[in-house]
PDB file of N, CA and C in Angstrom:
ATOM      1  N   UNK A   1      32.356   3.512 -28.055  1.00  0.00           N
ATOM      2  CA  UNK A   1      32.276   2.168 -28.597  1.00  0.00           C
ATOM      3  C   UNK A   1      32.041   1.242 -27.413  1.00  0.00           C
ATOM      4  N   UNK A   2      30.814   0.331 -27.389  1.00  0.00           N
ATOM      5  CA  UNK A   2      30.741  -0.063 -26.469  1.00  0.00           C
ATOM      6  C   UNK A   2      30.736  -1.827 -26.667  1.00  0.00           C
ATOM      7  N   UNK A   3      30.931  -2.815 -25.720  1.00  0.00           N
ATOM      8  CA  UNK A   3      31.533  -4.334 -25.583  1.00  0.00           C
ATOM      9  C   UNK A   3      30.594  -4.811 -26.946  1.00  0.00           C
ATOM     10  N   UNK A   4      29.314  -4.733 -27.484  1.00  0.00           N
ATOM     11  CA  UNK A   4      28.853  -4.976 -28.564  1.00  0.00           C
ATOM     12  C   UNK A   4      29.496  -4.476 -29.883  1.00  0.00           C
ATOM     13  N   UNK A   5      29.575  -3.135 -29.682  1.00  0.00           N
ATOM     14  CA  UNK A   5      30.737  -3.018 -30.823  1.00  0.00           C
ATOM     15  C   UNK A   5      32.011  -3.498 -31.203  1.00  0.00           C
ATOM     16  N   UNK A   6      32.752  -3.339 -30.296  1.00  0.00           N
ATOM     17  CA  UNK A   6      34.100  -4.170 -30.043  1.00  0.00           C
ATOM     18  C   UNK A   6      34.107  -5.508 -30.642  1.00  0.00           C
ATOM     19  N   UNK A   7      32.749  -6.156 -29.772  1.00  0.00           N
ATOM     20  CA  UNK A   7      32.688  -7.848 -30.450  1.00  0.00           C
ATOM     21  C   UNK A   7      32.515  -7.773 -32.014  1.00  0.00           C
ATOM     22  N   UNK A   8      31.592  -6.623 -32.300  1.00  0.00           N
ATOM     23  CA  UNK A   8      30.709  -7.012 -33.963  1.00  0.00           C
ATOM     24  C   UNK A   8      32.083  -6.492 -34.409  1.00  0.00           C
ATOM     25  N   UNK A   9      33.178  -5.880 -34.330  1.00  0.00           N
ATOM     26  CA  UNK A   9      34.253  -4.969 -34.930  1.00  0.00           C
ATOM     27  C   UNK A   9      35.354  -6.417 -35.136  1.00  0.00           C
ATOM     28  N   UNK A  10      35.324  -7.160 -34.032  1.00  0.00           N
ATOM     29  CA  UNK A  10      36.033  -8.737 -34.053  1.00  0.00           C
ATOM     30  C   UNK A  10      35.549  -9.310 -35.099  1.00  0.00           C
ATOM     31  N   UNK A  11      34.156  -9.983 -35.642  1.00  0.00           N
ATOM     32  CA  UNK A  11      33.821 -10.239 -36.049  1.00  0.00           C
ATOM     33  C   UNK A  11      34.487  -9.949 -37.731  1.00  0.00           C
ATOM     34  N   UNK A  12      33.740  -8.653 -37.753  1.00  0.00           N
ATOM     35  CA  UNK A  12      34.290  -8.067 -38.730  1.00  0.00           C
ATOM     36  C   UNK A  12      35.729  -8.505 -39.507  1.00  0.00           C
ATOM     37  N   UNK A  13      36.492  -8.169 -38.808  1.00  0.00           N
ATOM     38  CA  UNK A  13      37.797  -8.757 -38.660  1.00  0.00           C
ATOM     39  C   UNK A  13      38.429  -9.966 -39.053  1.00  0.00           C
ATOM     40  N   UNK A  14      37.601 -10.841 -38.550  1.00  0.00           N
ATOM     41  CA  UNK A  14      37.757 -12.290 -38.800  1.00  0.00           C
ATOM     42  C   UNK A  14      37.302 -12.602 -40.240  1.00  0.00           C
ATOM     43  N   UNK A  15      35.729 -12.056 -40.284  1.00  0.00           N
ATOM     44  CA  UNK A  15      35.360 -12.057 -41.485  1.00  0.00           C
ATOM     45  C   UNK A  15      36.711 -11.721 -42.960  1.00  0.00           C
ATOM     46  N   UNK A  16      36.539 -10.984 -42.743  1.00  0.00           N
ATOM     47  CA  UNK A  16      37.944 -10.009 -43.786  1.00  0.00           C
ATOM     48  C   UNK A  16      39.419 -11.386 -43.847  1.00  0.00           C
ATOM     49  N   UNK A  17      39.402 -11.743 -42.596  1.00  0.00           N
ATOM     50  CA  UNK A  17      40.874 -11.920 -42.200  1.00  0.00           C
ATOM     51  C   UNK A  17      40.879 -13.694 -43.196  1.00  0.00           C
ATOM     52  N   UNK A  18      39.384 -14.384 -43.398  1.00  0.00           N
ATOM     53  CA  UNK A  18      38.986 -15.890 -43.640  1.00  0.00           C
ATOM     54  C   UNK A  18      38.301 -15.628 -45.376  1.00  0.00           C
ATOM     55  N   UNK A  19      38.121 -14.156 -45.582  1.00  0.00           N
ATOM     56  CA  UNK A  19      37.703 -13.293 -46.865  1.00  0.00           C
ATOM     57  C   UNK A  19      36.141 -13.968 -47.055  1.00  0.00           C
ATOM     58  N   UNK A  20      34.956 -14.321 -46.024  1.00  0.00           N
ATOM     59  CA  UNK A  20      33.668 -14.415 -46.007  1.00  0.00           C
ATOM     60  C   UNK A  20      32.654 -13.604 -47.081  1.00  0.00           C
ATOM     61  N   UNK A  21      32.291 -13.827 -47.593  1.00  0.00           N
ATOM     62  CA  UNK A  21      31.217 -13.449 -48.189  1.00  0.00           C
ATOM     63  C   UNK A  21      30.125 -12.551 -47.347  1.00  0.00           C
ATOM     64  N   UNK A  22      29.613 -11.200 -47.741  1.00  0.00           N
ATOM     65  CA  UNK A  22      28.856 -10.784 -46.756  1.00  0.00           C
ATOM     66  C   UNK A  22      27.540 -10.255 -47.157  1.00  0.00           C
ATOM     67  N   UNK A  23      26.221 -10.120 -46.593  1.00  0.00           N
ATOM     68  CA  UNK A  23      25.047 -10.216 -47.407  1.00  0.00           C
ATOM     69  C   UNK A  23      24.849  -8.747 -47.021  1.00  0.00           C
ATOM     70  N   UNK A  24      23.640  -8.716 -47.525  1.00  0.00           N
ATOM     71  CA  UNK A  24      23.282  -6.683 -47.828  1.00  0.00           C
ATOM     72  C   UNK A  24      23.750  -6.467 -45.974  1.00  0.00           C
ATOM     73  N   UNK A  25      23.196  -6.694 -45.289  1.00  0.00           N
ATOM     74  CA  UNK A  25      22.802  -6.350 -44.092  1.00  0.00           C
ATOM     75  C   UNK A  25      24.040  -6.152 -43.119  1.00  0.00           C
ATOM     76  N   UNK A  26      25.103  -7.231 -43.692  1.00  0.00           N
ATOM     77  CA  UNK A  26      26.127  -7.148 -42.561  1.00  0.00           C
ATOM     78  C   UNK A  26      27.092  -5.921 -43.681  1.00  0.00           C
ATOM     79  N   UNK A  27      26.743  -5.858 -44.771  1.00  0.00           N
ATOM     80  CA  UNK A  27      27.819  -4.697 -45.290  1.00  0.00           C
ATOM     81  C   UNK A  27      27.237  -3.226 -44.957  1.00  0.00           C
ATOM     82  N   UNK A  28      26.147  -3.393 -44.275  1.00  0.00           N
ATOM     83  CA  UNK A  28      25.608  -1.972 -43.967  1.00  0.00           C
ATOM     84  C   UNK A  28      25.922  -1.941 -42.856  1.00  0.00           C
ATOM     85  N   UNK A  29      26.050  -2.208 -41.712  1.00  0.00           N
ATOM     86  CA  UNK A  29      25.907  -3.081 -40.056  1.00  0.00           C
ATOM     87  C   UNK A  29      27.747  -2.592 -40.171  1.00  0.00           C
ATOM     88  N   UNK A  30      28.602  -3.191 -41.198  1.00  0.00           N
ATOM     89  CA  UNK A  30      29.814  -2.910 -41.168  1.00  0.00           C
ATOM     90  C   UNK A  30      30.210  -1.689 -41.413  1.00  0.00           C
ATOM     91  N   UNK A  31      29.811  -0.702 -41.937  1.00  0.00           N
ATOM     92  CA  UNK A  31      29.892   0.626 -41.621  1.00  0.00           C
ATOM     93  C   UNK A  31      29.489   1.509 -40.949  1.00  0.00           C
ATOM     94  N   UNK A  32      28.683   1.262 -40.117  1.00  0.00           N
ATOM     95  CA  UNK A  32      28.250   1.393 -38.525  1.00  0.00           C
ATOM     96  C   UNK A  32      29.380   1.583 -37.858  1.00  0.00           C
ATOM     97  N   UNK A  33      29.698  -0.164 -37.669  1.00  0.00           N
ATOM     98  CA  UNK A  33      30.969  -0.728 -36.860  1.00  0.00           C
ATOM     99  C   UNK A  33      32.376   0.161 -36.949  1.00  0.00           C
ATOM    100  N   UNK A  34      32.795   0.359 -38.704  1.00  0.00           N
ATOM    101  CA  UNK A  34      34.034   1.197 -39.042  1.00  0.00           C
ATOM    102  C   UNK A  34      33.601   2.744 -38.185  1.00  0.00           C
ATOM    103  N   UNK A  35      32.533   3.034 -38.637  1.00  0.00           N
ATOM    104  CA  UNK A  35      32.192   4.567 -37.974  1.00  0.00           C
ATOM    105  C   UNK A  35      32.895   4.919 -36.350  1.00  0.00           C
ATOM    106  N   UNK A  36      31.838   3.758 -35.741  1.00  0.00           N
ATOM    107  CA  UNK A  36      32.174   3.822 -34.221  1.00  0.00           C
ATOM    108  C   UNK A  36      33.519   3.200 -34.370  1.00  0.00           C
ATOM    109  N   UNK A  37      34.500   2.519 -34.817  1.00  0.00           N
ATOM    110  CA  UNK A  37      35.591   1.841 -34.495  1.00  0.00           C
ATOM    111  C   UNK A  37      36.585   3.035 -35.057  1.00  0.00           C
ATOM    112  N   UNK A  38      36.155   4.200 -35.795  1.00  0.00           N
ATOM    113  CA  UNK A  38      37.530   5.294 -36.150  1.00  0.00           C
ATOM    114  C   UNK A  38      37.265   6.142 -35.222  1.00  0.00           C
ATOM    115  N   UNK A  39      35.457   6.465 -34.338  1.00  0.00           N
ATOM    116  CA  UNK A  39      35.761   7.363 -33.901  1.00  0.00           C
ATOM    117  C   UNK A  39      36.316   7.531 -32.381  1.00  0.00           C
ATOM    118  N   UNK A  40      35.904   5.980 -31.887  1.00  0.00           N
ATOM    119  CA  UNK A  40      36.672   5.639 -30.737  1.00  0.00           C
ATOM    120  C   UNK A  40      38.038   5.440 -30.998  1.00  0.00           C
ATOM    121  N   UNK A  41      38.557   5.452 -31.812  1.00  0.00           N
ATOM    122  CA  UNK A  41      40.212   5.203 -32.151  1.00  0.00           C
ATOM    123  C   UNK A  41      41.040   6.947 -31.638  1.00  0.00           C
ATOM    124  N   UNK A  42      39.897   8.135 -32.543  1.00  0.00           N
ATOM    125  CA  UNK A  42      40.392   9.017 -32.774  1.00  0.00           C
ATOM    126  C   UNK A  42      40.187   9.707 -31.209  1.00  0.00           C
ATOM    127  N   UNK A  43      39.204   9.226 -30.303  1.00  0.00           N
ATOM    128  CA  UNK A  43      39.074   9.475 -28.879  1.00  0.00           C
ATOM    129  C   UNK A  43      39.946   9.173 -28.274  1.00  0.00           C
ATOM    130  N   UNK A  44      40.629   8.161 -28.425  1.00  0.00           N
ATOM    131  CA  UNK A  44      42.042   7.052 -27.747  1.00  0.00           C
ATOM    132  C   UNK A  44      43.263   8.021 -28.052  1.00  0.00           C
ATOM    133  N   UNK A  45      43.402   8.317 -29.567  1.00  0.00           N
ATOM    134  CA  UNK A  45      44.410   8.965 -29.940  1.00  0.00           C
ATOM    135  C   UNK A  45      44.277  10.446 -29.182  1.00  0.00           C
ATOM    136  N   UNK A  46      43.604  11.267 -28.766  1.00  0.00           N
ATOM    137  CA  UNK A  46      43.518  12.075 -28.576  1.00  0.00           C
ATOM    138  C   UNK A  46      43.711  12.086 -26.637  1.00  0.00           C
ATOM    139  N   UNK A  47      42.842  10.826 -25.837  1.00  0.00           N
ATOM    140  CA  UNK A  47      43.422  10.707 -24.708  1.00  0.00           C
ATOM    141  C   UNK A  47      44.884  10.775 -24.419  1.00  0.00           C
ATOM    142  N   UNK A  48      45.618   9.908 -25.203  1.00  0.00           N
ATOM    143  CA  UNK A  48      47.005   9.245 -25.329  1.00  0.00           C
ATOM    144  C   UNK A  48      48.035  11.099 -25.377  1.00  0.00           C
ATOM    145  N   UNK A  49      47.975  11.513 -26.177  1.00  0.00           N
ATOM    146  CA  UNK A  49      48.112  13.146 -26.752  1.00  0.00           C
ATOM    147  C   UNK A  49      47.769  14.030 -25.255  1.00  0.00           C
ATOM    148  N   UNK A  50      46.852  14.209 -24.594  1.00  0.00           N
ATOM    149  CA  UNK A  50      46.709  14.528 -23.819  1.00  0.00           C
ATOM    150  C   UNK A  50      47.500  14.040 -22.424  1.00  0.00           C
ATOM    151  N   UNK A  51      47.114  12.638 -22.154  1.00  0.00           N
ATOM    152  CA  UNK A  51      48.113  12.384 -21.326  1.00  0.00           C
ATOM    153  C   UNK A  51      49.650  12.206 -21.610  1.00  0.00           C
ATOM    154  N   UNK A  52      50.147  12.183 -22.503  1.00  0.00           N
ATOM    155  CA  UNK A  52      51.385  11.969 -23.035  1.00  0.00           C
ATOM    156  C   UNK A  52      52.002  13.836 -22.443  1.00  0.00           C
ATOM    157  N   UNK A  53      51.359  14.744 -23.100  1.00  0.00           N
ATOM    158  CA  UNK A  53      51.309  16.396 -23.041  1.00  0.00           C
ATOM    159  C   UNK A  53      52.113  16.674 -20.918  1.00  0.00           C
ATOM    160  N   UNK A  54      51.391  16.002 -20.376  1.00  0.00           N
ATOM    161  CA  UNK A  54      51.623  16.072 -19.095  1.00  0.00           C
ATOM    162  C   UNK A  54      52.677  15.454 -18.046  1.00  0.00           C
ATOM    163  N   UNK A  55      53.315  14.382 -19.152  1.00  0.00           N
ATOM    164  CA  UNK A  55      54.855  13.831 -18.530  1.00  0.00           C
ATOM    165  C   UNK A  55      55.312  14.491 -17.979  1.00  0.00           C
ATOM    166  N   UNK A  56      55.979  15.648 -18.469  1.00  0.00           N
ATOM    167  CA  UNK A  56      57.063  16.699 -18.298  1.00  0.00           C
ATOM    168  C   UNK A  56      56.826  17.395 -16.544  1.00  0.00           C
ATOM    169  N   UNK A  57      56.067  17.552 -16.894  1.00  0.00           N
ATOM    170  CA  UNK A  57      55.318  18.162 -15.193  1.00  0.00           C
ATOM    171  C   UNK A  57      54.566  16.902 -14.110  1.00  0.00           C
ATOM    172  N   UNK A  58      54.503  15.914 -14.673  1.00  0.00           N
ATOM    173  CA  UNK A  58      54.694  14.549 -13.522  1.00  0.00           C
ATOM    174  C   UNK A  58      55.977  13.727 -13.601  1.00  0.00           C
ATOM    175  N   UNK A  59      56.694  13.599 -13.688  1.00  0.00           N
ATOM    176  CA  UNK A  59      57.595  12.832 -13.703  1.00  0.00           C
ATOM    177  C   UNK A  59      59.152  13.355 -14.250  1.00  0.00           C
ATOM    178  N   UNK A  60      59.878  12.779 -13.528  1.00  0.00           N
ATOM    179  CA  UNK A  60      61.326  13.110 -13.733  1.00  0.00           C
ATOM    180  C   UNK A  60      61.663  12.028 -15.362  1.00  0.00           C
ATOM    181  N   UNK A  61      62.000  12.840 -16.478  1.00  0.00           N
ATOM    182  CA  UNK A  61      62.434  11.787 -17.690  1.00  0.00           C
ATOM    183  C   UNK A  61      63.076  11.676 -18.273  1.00  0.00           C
ATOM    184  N   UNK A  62      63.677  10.580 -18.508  1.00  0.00           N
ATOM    185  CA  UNK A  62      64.814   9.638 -19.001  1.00  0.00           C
ATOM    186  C   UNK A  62      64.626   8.807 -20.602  1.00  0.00           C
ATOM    187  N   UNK A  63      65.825   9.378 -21.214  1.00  0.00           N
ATOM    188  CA  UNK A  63      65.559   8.231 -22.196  1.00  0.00           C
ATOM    189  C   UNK A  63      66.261   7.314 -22.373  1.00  0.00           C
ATOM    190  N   UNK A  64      66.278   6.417 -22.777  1.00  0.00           N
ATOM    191  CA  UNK A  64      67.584   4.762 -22.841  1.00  0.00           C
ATOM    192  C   UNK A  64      68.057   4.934 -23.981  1.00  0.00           C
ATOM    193  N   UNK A  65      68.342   6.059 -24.966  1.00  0.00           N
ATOM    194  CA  UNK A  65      69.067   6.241 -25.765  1.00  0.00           C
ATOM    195  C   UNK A  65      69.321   7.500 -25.920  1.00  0.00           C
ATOM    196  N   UNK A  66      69.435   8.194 -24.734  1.00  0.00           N
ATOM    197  CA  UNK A  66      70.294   9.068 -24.275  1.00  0.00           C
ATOM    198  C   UNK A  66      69.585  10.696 -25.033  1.00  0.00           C
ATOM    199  N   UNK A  67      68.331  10.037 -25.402  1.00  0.00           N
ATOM    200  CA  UNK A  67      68.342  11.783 -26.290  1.00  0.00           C
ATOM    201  C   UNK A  67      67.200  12.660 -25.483  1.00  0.00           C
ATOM    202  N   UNK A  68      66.476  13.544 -25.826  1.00  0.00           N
ATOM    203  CA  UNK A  68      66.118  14.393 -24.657  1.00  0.00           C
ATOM    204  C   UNK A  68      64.328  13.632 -24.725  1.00  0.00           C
ATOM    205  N   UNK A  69      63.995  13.660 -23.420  1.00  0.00           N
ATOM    206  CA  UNK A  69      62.901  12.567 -23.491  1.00  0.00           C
ATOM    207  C   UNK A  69      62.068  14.125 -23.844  1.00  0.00           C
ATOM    208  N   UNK A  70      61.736  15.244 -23.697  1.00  0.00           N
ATOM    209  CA  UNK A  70      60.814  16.101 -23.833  1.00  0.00           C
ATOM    210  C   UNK A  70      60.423  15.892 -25.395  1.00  0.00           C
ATOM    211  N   UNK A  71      61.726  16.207 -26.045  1.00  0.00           N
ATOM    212  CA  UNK A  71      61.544  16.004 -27.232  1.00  0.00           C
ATOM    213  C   UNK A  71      60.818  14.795 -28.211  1.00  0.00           C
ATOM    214  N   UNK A  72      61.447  13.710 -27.545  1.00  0.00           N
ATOM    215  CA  UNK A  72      60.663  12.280 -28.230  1.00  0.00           C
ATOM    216  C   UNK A  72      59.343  12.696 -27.584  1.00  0.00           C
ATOM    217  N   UNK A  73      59.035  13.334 -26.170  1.00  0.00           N
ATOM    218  CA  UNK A  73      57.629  13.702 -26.226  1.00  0.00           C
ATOM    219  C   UNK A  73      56.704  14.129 -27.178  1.00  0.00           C
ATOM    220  N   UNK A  74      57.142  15.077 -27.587  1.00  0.00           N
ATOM    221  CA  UNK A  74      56.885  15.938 -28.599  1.00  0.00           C
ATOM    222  C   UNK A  74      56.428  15.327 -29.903  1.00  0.00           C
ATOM    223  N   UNK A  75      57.351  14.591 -30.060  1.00  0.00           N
ATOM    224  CA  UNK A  75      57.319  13.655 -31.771  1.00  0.00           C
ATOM    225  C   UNK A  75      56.339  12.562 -31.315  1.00  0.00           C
ATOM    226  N   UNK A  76      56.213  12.168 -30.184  1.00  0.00           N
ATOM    227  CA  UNK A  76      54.908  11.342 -29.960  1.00  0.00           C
ATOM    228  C   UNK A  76      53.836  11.931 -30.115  1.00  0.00           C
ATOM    229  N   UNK A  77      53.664  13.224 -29.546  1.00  0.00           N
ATOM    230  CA  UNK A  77      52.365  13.818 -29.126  1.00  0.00           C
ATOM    231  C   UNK A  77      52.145  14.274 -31.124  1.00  0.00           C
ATOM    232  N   UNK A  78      52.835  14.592 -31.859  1.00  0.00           N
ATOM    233  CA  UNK A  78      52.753  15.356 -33.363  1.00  0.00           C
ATOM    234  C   UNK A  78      51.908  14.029 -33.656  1.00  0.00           C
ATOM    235  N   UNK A  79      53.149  13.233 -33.663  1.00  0.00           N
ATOM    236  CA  UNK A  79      52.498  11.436 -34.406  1.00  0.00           C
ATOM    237  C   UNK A  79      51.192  11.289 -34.017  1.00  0.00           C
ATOM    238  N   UNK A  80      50.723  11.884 -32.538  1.00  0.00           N
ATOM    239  CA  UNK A  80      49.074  11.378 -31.992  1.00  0.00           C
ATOM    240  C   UNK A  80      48.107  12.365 -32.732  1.00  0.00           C
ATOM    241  N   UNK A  81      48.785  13.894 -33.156  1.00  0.00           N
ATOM    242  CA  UNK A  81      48.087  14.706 -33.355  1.00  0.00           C
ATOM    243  C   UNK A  81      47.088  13.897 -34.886  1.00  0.00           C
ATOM    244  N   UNK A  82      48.519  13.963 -35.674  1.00  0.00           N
ATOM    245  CA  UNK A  82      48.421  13.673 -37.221  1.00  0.00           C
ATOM    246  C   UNK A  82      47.331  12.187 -37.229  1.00  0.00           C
ATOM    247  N   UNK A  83      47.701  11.075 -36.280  1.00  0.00           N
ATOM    248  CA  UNK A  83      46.598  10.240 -36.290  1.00  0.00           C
ATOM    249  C   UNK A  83      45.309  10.661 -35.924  1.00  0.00           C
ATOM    250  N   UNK A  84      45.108  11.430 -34.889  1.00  0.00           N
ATOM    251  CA  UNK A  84      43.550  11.954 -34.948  1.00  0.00           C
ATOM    252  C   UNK A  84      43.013  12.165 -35.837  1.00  0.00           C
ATOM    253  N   UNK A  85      43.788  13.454 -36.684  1.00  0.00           N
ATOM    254  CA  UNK A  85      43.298  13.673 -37.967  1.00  0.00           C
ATOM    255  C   UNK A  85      43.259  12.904 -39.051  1.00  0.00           C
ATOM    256  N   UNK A  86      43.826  11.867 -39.045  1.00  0.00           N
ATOM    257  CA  UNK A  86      43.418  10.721 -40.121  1.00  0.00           C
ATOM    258  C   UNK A  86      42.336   9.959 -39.877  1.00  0.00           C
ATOM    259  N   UNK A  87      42.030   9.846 -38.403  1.00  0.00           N
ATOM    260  CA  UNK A  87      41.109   9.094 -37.971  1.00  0.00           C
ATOM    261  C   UNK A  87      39.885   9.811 -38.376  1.00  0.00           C
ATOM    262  N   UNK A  88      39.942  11.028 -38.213  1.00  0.00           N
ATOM    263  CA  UNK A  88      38.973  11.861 -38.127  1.00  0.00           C
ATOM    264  C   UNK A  88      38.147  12.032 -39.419  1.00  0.00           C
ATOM    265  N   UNK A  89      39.305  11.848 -40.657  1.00  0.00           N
ATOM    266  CA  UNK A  89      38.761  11.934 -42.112  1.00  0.00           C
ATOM    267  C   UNK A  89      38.176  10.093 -42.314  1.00  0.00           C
ATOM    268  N   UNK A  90      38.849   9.146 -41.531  1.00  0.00           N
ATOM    269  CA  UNK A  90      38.673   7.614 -41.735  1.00  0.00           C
ATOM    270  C   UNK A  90      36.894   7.783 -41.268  1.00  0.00           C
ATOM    271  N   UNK A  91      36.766   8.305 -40.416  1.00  0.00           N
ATOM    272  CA  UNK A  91      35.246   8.571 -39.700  1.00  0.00           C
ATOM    273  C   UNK A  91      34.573   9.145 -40.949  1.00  0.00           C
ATOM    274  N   UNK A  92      34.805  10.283 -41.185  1.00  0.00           N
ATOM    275  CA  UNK A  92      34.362  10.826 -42.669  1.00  0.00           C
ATOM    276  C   UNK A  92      34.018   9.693 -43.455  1.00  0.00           C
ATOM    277  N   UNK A  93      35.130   9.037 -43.869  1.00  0.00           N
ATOM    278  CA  UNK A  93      34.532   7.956 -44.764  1.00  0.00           C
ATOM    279  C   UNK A  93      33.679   6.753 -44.739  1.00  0.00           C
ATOM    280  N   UNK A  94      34.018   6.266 -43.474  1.00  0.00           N
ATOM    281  CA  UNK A  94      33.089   5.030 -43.015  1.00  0.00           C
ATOM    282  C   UNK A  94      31.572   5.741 -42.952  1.00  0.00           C
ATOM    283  N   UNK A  95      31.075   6.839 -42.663  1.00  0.00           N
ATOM    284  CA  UNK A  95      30.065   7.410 -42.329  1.00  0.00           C
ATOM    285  C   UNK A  95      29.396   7.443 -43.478  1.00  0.00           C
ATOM    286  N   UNK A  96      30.537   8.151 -44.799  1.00  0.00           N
ATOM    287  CA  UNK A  96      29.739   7.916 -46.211  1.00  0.00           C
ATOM    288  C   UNK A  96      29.492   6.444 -46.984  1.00  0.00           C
ATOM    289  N   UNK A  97      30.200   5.825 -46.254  1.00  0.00           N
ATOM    290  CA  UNK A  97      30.092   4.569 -47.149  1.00  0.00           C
ATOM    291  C   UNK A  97      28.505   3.911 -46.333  1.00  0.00           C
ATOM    292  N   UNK A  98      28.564   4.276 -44.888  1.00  0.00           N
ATOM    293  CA  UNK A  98      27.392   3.880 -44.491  1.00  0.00           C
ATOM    294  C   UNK A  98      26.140   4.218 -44.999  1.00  0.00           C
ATOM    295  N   UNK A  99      26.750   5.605 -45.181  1.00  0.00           N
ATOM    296  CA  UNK A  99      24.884   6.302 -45.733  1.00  0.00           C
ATOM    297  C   UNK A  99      24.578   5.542 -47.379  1.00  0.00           C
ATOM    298  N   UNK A 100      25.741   5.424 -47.889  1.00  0.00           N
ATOM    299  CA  UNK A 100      25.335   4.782 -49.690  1.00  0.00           C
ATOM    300  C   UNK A 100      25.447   3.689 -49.428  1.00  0.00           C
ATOM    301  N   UNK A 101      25.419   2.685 -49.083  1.00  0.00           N
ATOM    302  CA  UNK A 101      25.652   1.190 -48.517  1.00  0.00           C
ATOM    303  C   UNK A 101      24.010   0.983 -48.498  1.00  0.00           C
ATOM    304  N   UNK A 102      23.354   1.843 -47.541  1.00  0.00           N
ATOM    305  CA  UNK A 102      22.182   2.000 -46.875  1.00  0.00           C
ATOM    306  C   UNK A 102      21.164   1.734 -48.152  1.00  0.00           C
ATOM    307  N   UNK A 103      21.410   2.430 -49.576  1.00  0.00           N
ATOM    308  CA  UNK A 103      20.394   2.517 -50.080  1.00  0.00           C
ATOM    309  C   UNK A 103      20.442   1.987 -51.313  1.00  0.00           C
ATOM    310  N   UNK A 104      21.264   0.941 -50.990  1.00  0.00           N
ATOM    311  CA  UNK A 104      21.210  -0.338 -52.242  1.00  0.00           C
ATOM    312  C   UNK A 104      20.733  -1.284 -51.910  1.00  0.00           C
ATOM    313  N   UNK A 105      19.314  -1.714 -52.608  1.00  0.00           N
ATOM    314  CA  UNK A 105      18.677  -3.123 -52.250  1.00  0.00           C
ATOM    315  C   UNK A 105      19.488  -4.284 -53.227  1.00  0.00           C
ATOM    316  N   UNK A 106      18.836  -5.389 -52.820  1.00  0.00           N
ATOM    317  CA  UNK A 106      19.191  -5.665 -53.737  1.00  0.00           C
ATOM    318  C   UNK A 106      18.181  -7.384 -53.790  1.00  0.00           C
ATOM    319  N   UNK A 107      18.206  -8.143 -54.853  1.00  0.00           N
ATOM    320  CA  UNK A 107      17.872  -9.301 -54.849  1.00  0.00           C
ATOM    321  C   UNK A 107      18.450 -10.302 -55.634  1.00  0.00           C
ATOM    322  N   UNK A 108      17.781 -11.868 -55.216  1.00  0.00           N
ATOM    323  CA  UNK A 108      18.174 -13.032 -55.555  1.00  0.00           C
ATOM    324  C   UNK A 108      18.218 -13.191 -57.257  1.00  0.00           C
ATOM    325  N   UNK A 109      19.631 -13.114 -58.140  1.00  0.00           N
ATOM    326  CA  UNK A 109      19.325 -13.440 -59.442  1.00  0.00           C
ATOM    327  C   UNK A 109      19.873 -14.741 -59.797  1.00  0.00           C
ATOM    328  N   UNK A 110      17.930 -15.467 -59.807  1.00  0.00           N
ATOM    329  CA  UNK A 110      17.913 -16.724 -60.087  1.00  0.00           C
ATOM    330  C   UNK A 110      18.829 -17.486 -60.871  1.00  0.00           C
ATOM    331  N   UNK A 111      19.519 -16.634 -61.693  1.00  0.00           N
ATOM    332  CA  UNK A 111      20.342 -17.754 -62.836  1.00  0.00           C
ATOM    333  C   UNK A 111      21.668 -17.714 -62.602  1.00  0.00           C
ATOM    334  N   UNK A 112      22.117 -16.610 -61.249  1.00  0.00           N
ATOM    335  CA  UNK A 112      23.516 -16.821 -60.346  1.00  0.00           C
ATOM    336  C   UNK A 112      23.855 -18.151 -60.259  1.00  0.00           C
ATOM    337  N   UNK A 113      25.176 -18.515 -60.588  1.00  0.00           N
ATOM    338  CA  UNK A 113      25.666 -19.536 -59.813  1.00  0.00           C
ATOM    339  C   UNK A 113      25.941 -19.429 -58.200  1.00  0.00           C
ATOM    340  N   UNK A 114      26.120 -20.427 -58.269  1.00  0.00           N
ATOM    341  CA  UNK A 114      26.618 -20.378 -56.630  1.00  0.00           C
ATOM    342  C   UNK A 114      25.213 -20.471 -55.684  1.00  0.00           C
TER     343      UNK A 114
END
């Protein structure tokens, strides 16, 4: 995902967040955006999992509520696993919504309000 995506993914965002109206082009353009925005998520989640995996053997660890830090390792690294894989099916979906998004035209009906 690169600084153009990120921005159009803001966008996005805002859009949703102010409930904008959106025309053929940006609802196709927006499943692009979801695509690359689950699958860089599920890249993150999977860095995080990886470096998280390697505490144990860098660092001496402590927890502030006294319970065994390997373990809360552990339940972090499961929690990162299980998000990949959600991410991974979220990618699935943004991808299909992109491809059927894609192949609905559509036009101006003159006697619309608004």
């Amino acid at each position: 995902m690169d600084d153009e995506d990120l921005t159009a993914f803001g966008h996005l965002v805002r859009d949703a967040h102010e409930q904008r109206d959106l025309d053929k082009a940006s609802l196709y353009e927006a499943g692009w955006t979801l695509s690359e925005a689950t699958r860089a998520a599920g890249a993150l989640a999977d860095h995080l999992r990886a470096q998280a995996e390697t505490y144990p053997s860098r660092y001496i660890l402590r927890d502030d509520e006294g319970q065994d830090p390997r373990a809360r390792i552990q339940r972090a690294t499961e929690a990162l696993v299980r998000l990949s894989a959600l991410l991974t099916e979220a990618n699935e979906q943004a991808r299909r919504y992109h491809a059927e998004i894609g192949h609905i035209a559509v036009e101006i009906d003159p006697t619309a309000e608004g």
